[in-house]
C-alpha atoms as a PDB file:
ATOM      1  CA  UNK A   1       0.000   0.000   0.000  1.00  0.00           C
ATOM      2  CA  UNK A   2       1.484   3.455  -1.076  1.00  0.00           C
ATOM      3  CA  UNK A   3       1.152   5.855   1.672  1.00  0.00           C
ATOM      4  CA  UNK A   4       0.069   9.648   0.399  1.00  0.00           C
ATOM      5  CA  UNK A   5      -0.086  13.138   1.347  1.00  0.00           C
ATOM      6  CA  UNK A   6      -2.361  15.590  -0.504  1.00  0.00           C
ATOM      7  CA  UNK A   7      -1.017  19.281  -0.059  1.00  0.00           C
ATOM      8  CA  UNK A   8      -3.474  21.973  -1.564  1.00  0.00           C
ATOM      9  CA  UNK A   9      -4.657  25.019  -0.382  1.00  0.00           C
ATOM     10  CA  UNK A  10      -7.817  25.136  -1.393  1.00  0.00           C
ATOM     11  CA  UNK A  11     -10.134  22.802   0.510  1.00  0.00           C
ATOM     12  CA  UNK A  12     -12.001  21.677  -2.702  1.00  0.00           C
ATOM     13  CA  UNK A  13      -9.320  20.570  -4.110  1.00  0.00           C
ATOM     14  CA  UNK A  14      -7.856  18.254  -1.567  1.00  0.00           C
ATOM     15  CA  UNK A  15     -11.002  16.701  -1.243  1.00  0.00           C
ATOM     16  CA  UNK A  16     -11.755  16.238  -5.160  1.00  0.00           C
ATOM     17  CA  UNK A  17      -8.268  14.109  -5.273  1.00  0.00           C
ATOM     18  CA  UNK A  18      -8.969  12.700  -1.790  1.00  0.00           C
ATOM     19  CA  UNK A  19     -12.114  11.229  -3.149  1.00  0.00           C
ATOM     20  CA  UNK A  20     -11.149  10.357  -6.331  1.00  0.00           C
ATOM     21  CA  UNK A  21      -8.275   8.130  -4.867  1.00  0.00           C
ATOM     22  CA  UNK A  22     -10.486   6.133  -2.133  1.00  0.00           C
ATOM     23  CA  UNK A  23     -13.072   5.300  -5.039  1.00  0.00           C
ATOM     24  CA  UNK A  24     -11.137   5.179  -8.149  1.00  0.00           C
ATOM     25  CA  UNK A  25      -7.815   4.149  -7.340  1.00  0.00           C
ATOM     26  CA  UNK A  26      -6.095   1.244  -5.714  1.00  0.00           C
ATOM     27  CA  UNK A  27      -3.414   0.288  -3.725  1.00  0.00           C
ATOM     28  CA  UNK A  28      -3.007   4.221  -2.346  1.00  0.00           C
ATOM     29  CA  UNK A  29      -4.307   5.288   1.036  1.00  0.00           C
ATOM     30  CA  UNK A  30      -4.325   9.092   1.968  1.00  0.00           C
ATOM     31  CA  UNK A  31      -2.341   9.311   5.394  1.00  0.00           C
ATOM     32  CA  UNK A  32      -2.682  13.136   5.513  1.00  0.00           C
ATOM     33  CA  UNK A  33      -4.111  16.634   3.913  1.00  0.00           C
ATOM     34  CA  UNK A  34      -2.473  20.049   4.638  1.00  0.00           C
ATOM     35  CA  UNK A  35      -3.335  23.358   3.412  1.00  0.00           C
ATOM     36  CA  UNK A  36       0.400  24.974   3.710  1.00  0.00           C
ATOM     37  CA  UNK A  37       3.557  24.481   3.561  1.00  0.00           C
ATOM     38  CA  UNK A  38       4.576  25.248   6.863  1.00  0.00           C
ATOM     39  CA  UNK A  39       1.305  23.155   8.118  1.00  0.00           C
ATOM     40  CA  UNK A  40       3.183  20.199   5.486  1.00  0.00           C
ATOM     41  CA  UNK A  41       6.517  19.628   6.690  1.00  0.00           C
ATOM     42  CA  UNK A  42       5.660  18.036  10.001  1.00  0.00           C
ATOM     43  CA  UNK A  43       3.087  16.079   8.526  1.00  0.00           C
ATOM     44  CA  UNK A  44       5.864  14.668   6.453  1.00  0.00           C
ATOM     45  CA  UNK A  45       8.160  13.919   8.349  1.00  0.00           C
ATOM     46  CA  UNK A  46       5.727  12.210  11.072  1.00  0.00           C
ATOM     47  CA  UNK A  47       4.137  10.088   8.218  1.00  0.00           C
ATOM     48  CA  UNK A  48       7.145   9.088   6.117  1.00  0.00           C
ATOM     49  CA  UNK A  49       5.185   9.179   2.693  1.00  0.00           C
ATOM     50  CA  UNK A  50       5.574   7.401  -0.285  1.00  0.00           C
ATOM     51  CA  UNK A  51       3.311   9.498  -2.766  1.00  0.00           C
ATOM     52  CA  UNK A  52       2.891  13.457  -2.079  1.00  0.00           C
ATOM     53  CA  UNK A  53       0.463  15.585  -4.428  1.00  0.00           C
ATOM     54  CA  UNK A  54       1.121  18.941  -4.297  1.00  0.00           C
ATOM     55  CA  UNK A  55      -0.121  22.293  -5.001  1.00  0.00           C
ATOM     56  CA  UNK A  56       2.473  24.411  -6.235  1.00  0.00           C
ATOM     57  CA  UNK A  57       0.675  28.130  -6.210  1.00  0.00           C
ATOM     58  CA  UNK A  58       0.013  28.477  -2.588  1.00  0.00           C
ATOM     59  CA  UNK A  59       0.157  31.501  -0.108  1.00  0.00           C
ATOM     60  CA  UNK A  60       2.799  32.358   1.411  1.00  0.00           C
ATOM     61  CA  UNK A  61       5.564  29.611  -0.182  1.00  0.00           C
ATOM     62  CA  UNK A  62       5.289  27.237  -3.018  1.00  0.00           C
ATOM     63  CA  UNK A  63       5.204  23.805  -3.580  1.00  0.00           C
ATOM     64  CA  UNK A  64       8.954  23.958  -4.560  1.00  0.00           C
ATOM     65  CA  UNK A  65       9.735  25.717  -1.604  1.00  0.00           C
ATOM     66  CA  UNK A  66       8.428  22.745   0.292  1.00  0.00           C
ATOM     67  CA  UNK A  67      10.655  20.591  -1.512  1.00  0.00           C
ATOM     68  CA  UNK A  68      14.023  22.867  -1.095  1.00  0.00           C
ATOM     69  CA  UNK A  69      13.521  22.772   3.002  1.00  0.00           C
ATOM     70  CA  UNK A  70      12.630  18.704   3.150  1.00  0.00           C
ATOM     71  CA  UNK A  71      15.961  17.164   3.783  1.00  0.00           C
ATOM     72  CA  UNK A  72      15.532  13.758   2.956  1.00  0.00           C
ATOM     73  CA  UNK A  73      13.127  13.551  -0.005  1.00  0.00           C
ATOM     74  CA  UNK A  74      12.469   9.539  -0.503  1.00  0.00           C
ATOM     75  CA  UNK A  75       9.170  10.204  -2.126  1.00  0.00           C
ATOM     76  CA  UNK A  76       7.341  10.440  -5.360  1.00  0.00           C
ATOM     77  CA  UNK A  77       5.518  13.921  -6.560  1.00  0.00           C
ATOM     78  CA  UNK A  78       2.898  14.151  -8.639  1.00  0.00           C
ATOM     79  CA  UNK A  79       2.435  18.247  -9.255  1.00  0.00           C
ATOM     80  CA  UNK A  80      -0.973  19.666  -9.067  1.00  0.00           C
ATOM     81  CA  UNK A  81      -1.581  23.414 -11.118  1.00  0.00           C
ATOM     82  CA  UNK A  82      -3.626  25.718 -12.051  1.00  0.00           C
ATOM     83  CA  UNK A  83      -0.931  27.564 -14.376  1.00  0.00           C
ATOM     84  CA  UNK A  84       2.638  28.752 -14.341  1.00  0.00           C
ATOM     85  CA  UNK A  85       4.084  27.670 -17.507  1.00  0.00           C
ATOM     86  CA  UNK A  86       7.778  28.287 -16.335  1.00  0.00           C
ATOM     87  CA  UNK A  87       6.781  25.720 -13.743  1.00  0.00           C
ATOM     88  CA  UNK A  88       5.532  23.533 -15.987  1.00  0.00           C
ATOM     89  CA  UNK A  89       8.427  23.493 -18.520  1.00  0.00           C
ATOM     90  CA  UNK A  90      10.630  22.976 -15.524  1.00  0.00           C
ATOM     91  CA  UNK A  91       9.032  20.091 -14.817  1.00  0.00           C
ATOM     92  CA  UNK A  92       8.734  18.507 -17.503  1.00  0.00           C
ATOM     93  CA  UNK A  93      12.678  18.408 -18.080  1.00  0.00           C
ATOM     94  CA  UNK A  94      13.118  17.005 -14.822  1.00  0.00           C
ATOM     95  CA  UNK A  95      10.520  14.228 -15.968  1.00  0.00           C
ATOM     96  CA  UNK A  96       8.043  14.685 -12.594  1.00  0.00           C
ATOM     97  CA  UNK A  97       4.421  14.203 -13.538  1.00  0.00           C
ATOM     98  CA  UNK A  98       1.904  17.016 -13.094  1.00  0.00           C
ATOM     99  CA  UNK A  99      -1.789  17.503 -13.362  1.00  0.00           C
ATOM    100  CA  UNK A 100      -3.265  20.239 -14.679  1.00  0.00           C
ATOM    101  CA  UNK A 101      -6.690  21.565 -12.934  1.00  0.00           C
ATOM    102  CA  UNK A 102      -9.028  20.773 -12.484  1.00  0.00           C
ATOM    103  CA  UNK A 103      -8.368  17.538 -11.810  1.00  0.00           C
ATOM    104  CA  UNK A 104      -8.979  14.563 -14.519  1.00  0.00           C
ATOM    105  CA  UNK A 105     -10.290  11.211 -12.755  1.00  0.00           C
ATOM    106  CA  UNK A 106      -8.054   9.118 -15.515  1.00  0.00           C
ATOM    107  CA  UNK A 107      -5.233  11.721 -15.838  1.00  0.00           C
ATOM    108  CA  UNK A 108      -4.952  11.345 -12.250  1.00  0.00           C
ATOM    109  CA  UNK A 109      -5.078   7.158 -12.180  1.00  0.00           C
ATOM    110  CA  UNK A 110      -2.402   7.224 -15.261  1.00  0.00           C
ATOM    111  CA  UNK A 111       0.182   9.389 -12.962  1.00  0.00           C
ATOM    112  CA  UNK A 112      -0.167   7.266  -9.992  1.00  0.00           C
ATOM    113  CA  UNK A 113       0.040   3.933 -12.217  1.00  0.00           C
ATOM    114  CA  UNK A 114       3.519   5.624 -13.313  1.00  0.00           C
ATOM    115  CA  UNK A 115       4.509   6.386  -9.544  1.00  0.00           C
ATOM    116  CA  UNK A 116       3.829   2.651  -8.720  1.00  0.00           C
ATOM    117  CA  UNK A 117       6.325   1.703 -11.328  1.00  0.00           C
ATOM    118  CA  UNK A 118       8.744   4.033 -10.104  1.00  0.00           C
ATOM    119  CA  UNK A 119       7.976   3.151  -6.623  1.00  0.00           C
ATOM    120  CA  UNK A 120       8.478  -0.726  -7.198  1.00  0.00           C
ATOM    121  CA  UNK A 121      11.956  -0.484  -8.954  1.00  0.00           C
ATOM    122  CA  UNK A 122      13.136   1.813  -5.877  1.00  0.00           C
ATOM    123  CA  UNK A 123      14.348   4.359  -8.010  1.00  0.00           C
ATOM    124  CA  UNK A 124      15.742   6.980  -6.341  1.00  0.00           C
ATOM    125  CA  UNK A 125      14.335  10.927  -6.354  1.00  0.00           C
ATOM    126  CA  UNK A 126      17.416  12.704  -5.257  1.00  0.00           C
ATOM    127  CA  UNK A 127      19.057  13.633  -8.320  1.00  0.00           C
ATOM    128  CA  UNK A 128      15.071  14.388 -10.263  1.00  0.00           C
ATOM    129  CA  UNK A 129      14.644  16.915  -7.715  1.00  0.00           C
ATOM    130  CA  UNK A 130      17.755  18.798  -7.293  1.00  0.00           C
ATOM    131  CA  UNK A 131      17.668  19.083 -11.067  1.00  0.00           C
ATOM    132  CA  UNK A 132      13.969  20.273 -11.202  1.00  0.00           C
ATOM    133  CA  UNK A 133      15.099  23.100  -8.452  1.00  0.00           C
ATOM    134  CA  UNK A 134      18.020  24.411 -10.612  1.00  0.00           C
ATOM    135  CA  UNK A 135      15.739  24.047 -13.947  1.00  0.00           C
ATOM    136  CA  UNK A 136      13.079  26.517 -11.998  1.00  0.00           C
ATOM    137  CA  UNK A 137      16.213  29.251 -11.163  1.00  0.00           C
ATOM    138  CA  UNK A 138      17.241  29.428 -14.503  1.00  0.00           C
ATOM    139  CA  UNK A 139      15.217  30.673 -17.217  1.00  0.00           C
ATOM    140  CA  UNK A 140      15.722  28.253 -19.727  1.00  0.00           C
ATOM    141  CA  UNK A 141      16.201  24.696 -18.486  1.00  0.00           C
ATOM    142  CA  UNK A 142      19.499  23.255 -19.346  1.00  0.00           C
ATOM    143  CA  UNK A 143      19.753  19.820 -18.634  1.00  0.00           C
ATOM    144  CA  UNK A 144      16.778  17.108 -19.334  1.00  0.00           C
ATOM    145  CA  UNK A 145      16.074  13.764 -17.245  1.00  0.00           C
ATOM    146  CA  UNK A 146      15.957  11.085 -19.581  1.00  0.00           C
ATOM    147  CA  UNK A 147      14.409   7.315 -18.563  1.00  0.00           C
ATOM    148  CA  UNK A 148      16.167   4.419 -18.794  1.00  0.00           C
ATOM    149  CA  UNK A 149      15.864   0.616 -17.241  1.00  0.00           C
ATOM    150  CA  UNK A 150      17.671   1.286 -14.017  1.00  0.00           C
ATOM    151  CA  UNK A 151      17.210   5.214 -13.670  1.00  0.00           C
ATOM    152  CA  UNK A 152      17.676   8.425 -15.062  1.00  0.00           C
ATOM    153  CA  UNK A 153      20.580  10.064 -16.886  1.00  0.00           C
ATOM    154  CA  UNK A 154      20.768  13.846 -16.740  1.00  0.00           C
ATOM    155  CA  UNK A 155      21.591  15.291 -20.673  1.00  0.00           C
ATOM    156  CA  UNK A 156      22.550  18.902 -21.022  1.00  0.00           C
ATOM    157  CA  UNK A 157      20.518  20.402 -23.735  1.00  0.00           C
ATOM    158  CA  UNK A 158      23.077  22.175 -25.783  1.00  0.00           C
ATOM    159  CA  UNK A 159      24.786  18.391 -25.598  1.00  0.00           C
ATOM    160  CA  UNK A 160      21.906  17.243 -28.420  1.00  0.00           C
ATOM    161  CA  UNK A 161      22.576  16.966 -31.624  1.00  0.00           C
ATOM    162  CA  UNK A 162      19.148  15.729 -32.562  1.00  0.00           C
ATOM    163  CA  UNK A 163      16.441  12.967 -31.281  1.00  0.00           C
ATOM    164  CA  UNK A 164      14.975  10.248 -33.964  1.00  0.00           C
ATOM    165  CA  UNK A 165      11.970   8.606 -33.834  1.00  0.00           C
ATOM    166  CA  UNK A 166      11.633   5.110 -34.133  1.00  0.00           C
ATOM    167  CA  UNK A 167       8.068   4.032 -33.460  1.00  0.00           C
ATOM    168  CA  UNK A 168       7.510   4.047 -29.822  1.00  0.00           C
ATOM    169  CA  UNK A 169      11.121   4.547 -29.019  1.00  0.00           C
ATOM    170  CA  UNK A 170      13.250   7.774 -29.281  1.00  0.00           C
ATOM    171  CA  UNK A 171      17.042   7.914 -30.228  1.00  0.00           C
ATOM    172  CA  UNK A 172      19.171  10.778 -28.945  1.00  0.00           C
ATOM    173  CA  UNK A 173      22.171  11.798 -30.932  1.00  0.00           C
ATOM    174  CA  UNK A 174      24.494  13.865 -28.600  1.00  0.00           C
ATOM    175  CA  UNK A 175      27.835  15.229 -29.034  1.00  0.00           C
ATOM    176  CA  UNK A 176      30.965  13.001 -29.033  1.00  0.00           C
ATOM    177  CA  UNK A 177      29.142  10.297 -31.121  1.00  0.00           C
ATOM    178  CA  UNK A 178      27.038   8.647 -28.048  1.00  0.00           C
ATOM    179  CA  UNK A 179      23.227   7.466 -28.666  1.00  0.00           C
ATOM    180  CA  UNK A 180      20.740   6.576 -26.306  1.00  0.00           C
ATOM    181  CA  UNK A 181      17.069   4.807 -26.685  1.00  0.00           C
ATOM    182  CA  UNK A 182      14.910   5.702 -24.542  1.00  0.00           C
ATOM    183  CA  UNK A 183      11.376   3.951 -24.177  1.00  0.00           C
ATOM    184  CA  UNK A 184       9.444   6.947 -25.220  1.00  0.00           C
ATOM    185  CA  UNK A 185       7.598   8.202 -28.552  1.00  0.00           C
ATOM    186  CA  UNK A 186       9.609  11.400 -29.764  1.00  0.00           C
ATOM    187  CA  UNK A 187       6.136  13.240 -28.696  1.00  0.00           C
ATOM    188  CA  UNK A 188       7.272  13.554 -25.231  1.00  0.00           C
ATOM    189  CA  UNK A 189       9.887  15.472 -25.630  1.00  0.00           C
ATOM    190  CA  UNK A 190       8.532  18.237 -27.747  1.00  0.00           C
ATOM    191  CA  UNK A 191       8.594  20.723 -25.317  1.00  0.00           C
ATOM    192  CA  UNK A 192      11.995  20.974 -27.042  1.00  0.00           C
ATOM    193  CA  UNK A 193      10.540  23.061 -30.001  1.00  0.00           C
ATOM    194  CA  UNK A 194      10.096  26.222 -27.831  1.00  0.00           C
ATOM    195  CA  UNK A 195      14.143  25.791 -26.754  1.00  0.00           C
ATOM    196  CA  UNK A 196      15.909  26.438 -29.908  1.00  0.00           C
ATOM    197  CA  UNK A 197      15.065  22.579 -31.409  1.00  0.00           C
ATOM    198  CA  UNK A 198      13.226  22.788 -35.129  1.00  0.00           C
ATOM    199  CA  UNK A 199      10.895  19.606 -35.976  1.00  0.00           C
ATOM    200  CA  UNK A 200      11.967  19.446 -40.210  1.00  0.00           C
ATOM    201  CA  UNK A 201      10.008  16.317 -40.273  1.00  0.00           C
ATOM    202  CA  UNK A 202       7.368  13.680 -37.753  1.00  0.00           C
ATOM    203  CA  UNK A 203      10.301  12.029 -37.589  1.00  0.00           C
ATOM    204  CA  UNK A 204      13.146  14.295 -36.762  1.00  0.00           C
ATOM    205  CA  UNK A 205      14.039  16.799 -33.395  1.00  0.00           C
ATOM    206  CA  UNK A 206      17.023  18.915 -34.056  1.00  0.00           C
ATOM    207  CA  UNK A 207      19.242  21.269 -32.194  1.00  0.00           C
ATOM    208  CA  UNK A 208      19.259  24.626 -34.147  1.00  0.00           C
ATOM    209  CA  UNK A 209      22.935  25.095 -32.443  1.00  0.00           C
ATOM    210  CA  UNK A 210      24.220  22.049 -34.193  1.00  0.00           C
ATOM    211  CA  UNK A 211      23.162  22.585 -37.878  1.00  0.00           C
ATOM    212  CA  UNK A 212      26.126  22.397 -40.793  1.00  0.00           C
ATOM    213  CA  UNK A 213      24.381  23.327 -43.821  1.00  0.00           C
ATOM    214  CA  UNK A 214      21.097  23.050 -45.907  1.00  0.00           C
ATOM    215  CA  UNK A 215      20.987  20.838 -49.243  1.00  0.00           C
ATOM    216  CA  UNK A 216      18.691  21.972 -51.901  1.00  0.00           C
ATOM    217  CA  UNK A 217      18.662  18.224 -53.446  1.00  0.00           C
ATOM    218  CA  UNK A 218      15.478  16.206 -53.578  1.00  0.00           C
ATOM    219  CA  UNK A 219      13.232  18.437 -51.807  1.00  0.00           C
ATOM    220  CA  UNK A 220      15.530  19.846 -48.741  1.00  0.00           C
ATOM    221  CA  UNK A 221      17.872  18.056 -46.690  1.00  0.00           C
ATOM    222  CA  UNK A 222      19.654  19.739 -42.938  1.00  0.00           C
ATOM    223  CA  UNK A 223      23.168  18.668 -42.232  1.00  0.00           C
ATOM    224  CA  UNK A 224      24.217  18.420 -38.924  1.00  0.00           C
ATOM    225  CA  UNK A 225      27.472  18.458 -37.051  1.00  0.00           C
ATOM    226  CA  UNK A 226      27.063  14.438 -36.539  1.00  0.00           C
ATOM    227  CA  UNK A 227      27.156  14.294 -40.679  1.00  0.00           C
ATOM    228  CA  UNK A 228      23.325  13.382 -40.880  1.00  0.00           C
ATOM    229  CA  UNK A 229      21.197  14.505 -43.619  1.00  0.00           C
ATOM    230  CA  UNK A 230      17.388  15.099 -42.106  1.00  0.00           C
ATOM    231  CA  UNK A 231      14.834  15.341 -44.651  1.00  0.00           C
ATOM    232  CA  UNK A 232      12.685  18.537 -44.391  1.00  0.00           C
ATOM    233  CA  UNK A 233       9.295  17.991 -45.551  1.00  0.00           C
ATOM    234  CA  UNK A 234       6.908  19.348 -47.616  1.00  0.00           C
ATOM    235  CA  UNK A 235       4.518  20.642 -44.823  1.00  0.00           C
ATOM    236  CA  UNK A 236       8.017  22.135 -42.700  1.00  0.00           C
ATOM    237  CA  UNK A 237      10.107  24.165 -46.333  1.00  0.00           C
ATOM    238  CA  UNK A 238       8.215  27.493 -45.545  1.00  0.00           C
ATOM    239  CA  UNK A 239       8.817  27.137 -41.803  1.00  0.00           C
ATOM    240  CA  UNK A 240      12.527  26.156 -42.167  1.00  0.00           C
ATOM    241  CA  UNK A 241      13.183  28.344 -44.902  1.00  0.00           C
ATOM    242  CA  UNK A 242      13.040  31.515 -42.643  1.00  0.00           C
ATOM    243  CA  UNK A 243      14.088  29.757 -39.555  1.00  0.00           C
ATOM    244  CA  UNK A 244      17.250  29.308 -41.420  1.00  0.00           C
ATOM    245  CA  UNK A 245      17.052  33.027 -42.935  1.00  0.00           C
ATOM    246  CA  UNK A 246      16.722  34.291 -38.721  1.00  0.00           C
ATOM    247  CA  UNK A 247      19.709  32.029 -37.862  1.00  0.00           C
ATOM    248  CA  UNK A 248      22.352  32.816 -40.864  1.00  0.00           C
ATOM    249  CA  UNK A 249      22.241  36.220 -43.133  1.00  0.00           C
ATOM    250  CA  UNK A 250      24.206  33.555 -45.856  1.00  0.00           C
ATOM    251  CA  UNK A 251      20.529  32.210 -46.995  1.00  0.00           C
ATOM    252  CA  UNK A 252      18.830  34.498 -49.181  1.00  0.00           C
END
């Protein structure tokens, strides 16, 4: 049984997850609300959770203040918000799970189903966090958690060359020759495209920092540094076309 705290300051809200857990979802009892931070950390460190959802607009700290003054963090968050999309990118790079409100009866039993995996392989939340609290100083995230069977591996963005899809899995191309496959559709990861990364084609991410040169041949091709030729597609020519006039005053 997975052992969770629910920390929201607004009453509905802690009892719209609070009930959605006892009747929809299994194998998680609620051991504690709180409406605060400062009303949180004793609650947390008296009942040892496994699971905490949390709120992170609240009144007088945040949810990620919450996490910066708990010393020993051996547990799994699930973010709740309203809005903050700085929060929200910073989150995603440090691969946490969030739910947007209000809250989703399925969204909510898919993030806990993902904790329980996490959960059962003992993986360990120190290094997730500390990067999620440096990705939320900075203004533009620079490194990304990345899955893989026995953890995570923390990437620095301007490291990646480009990511290829390849049905359900994605392959990262990163400077110095190394690839990775990770067990996730390219989808995930396009929060990407708003940090400098340019989707030429469904099947190709790349790093704007990395390109060589464009090839008129056969429709469009981008080099990059790595000596890969990505296809640009039909739908994308316009789109690259003056992304690569804003990048280099060489393209006419």
């Amino acid at each position: 049984m997975i052992k969770a705290l629910i920390i929201d300051d607004e009453e509905k809200a802690l009892k719209t997850i609070q009930i959605i857990i006892q009747k929809h979802i299994q194998g998680v009892e609620v051991c504690g609300l709180a409406h605060s931070v400062d009303e949180a950390i004793p609650l947390i460190r008296e009942k040892q959770p496994d699971l905490i959802f949390l709120d992170i607009e609240m009144p007088n700290a945040t949810g990620f203040d919450l996490l910066e003054r708990i010393e020993n963090r051996n547990f799994e968050v699930i973010f709740i918000t309203a809005f903050n999309h700085h929060a929200i990118k910073a989150i995603k790079y440090s691969a946490f799970d969030y739910i947007l409100k209000p809250v989703d009866i399925d969204e909510l039993a898919e993030a806990v189903g993902k904790v329980k995996i996490k959960i059962s392989s003992n993986r360990d939340n120190t290094l997730k966090l500390q990067n999620l609290l440096h990705n939320l100083q900075v203004k533009s995230p620079r490194k990304i958690a990345v899955s893989f069977t026995e953890g995570y591996e923390f990437i620095e963005v301007d490291k990646i060359i480009r990511l290829e899809a390849d049905r359900s899995y994605t392959n990262f191309h990163l400077i110095g020759g190394k690839k990775m496959m990770v067990s996730k559709s390219m989808r995930e990861y396009s929060f990407l495209e708003n940090d400098n990364f340019f989707r030429p084609h469904r099947s190709h991410l790349i790093n704007l920092d990395h390109l060589k040169k464009y090839l008129k041949r056969e429709g469009g091709f981008i080099e990059m540094i790595d000596g890969a030729a990505i296809p640009v597609s039909r739908q994308k020519k316009e789109e690259c076309m003056e992304i690569l006039k804003k990048i280099s005053s060489i393209i006419e």
